[in-house]
N, C-alpha and C. Protein backbone atom coordinates (compact mmCIF):
# COMPACT_ATOMS: atom_id res chain seq x y z
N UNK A 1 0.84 -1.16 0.00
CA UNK A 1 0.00 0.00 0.00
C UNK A 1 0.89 1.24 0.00
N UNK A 2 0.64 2.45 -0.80
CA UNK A 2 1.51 3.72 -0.64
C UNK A 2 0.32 4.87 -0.49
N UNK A 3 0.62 5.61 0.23
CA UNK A 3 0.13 6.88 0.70
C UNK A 3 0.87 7.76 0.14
N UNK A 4 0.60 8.96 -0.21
CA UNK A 4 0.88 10.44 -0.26
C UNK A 4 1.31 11.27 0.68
N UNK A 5 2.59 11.16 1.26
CA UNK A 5 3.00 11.93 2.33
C UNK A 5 3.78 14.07 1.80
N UNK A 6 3.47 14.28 2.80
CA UNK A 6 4.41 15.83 2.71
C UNK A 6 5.41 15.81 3.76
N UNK A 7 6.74 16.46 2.36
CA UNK A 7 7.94 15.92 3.21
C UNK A 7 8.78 17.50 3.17
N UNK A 8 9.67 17.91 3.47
CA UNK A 8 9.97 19.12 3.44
C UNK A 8 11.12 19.31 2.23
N UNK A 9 10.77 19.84 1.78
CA UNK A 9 12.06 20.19 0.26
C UNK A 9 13.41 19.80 1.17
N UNK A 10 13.75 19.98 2.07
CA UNK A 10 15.28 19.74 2.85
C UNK A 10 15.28 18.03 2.57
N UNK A 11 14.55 17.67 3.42
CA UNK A 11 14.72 16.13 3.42
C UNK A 11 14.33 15.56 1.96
N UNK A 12 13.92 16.29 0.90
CA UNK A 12 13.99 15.55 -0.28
C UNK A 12 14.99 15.79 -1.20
N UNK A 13 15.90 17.30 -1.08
CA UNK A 13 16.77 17.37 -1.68
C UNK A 13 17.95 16.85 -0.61
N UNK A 14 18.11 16.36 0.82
CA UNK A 14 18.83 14.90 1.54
C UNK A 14 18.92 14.64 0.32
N UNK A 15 17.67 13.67 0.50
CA UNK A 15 17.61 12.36 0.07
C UNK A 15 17.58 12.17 -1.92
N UNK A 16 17.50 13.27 -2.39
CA UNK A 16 18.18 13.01 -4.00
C UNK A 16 19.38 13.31 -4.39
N UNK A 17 20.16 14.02 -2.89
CA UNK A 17 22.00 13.97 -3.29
C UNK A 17 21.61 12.13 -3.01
N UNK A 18 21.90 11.34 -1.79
CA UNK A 18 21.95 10.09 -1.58
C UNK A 18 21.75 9.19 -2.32
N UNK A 19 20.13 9.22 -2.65
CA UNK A 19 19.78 8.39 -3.80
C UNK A 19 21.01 8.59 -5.37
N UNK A 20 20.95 9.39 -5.86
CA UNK A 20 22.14 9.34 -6.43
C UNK A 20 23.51 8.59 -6.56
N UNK A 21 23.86 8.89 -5.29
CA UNK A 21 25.25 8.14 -5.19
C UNK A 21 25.07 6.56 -4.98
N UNK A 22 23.87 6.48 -4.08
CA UNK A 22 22.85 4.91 -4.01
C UNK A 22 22.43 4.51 -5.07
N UNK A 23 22.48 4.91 -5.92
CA UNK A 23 21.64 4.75 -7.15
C UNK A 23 20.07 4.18 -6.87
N UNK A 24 19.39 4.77 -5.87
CA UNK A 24 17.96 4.55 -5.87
C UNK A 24 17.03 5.92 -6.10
N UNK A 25 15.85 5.61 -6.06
CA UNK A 25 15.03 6.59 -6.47
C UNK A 25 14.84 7.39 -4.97
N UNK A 26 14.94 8.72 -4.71
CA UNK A 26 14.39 9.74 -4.17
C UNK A 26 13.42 8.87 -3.11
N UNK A 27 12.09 8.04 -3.21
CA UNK A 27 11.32 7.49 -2.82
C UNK A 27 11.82 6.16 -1.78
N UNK A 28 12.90 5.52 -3.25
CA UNK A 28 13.42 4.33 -2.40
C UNK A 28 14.64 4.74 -1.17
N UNK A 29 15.15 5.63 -1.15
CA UNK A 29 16.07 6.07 -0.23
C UNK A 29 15.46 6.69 1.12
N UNK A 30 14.24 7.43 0.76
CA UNK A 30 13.48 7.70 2.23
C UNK A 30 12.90 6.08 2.90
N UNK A 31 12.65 5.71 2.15
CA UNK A 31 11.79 4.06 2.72
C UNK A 31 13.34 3.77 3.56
N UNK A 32 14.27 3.69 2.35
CA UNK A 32 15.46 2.81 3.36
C UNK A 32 16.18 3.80 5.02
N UNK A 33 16.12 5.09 4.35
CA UNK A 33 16.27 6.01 5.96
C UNK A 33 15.28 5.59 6.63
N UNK A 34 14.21 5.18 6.89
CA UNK A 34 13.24 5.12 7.34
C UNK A 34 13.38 3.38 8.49
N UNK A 35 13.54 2.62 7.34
CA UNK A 35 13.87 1.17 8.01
C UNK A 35 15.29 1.28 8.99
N UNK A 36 15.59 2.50 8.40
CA UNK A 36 17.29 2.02 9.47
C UNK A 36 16.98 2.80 10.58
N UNK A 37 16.35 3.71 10.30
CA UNK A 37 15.87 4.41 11.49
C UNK A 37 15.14 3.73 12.45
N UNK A 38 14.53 2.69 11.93
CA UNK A 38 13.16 1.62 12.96
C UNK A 38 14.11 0.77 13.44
N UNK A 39 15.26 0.36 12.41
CA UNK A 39 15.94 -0.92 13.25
C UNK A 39 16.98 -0.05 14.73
N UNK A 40 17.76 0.93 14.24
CA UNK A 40 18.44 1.77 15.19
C UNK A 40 17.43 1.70 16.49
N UNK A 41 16.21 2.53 16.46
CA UNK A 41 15.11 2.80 17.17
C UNK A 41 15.13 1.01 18.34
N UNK A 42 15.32 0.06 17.63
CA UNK A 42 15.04 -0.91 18.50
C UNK A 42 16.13 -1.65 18.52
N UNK A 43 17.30 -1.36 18.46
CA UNK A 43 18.01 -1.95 18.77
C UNK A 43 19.54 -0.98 19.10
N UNK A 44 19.14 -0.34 20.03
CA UNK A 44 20.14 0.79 20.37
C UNK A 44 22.02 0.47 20.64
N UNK A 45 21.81 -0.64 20.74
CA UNK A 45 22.99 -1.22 21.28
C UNK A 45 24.31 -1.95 20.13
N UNK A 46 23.19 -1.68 19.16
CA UNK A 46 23.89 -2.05 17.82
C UNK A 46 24.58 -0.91 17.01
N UNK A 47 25.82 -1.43 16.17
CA UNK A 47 26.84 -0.12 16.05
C UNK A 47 25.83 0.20 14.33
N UNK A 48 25.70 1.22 14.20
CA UNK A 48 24.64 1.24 12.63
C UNK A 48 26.00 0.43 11.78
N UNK A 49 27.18 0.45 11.40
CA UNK A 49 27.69 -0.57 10.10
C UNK A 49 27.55 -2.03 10.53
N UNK A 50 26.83 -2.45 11.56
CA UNK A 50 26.75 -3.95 11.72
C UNK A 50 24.92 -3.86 11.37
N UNK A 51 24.02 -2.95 11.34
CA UNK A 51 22.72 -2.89 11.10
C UNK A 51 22.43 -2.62 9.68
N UNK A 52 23.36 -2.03 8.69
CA UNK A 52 23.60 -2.10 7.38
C UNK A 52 24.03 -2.81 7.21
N UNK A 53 24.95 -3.58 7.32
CA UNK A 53 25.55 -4.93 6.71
C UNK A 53 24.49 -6.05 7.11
N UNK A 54 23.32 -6.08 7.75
CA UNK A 54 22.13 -6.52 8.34
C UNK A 54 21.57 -6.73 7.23
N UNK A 55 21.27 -5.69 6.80
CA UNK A 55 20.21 -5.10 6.01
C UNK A 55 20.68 -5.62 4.22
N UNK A 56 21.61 -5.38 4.30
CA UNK A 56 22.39 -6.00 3.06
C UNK A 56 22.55 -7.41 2.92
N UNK A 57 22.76 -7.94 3.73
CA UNK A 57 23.20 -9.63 3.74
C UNK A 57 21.27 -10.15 3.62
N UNK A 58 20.52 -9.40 4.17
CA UNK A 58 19.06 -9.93 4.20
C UNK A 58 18.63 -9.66 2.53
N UNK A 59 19.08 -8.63 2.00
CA UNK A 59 18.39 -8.14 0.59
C UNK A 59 19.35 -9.14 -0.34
N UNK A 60 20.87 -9.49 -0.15
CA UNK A 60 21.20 -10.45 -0.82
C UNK A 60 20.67 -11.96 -1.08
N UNK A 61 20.05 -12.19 0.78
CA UNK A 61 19.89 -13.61 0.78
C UNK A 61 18.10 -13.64 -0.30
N UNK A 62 17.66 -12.41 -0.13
CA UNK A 62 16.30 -12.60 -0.71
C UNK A 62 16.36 -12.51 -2.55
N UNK A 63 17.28 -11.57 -2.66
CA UNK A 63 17.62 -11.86 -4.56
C UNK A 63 18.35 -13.40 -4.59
N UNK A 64 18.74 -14.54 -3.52
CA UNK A 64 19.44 -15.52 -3.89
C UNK A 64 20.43 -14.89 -4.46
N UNK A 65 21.73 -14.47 -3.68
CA UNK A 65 22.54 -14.25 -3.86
C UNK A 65 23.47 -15.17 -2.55
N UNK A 66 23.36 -15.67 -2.27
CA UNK A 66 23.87 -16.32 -1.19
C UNK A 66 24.67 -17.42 -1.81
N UNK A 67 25.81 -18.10 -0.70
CA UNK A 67 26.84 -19.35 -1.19
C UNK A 67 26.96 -20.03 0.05
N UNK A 68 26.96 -21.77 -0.21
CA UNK A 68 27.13 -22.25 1.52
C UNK A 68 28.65 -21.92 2.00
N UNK A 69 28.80 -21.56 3.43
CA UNK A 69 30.00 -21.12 3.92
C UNK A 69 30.71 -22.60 3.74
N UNK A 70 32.08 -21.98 3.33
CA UNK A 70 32.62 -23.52 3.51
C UNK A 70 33.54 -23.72 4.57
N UNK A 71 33.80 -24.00 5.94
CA UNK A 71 34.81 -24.37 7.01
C UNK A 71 36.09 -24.49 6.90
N UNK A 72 37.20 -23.75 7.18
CA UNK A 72 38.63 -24.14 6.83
C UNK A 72 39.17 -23.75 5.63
N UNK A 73 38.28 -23.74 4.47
CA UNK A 73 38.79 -23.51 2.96
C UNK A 73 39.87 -22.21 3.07
C-alpha cells in the first residue's frame, strides 16, 4: 500500500543527493532512511555498520545471492 506523504524540500533534496550516489530513487532512499531508522530505534545497542551490513546480507539472501559457507577452505 503507498500513501501520499508531505515531506519538506530539505529532506527531499537529503535524500536526491543520496539516492544518487545509491543509485535509488528519491522514494526508495526515504523508505530505506526510514527502516534504518526503525531498526536503530530498537536496537540501540547495535553499532549502525553492523545494522547495514544486516540489512544488506538480508536483501542479498532474498535476490538468492547467497553461497554455503565452507569451514577451513
Amino acid at each position: 500500500m503507498s500513501i501520499a506523504l508531505k515531506l519538506s524540500d530539505e529532506l527531499v533534496d537529503l535524500a536526491r543527493a543520496h539516492a544518487i550516489v545509491m543509485h535509488r530513487s528519491v522514494p526508495k532512499q526515504i523508505e530505506y532512511w526510514a527502516r534504518l531508522g526503525k531498526m536503530v530505534e530498537e536496537n540501540p545497542d547495535l553499532p549502525l555498520p553492523f545494522i547495514q551490513e544486516t540489512l544488506l546480507g538480508k536483501a542479498q539472501a532474498e535476490a538468492g545471492q547467497t553461497a554455503e559457507y565452507q569451514f577451513g577452505v
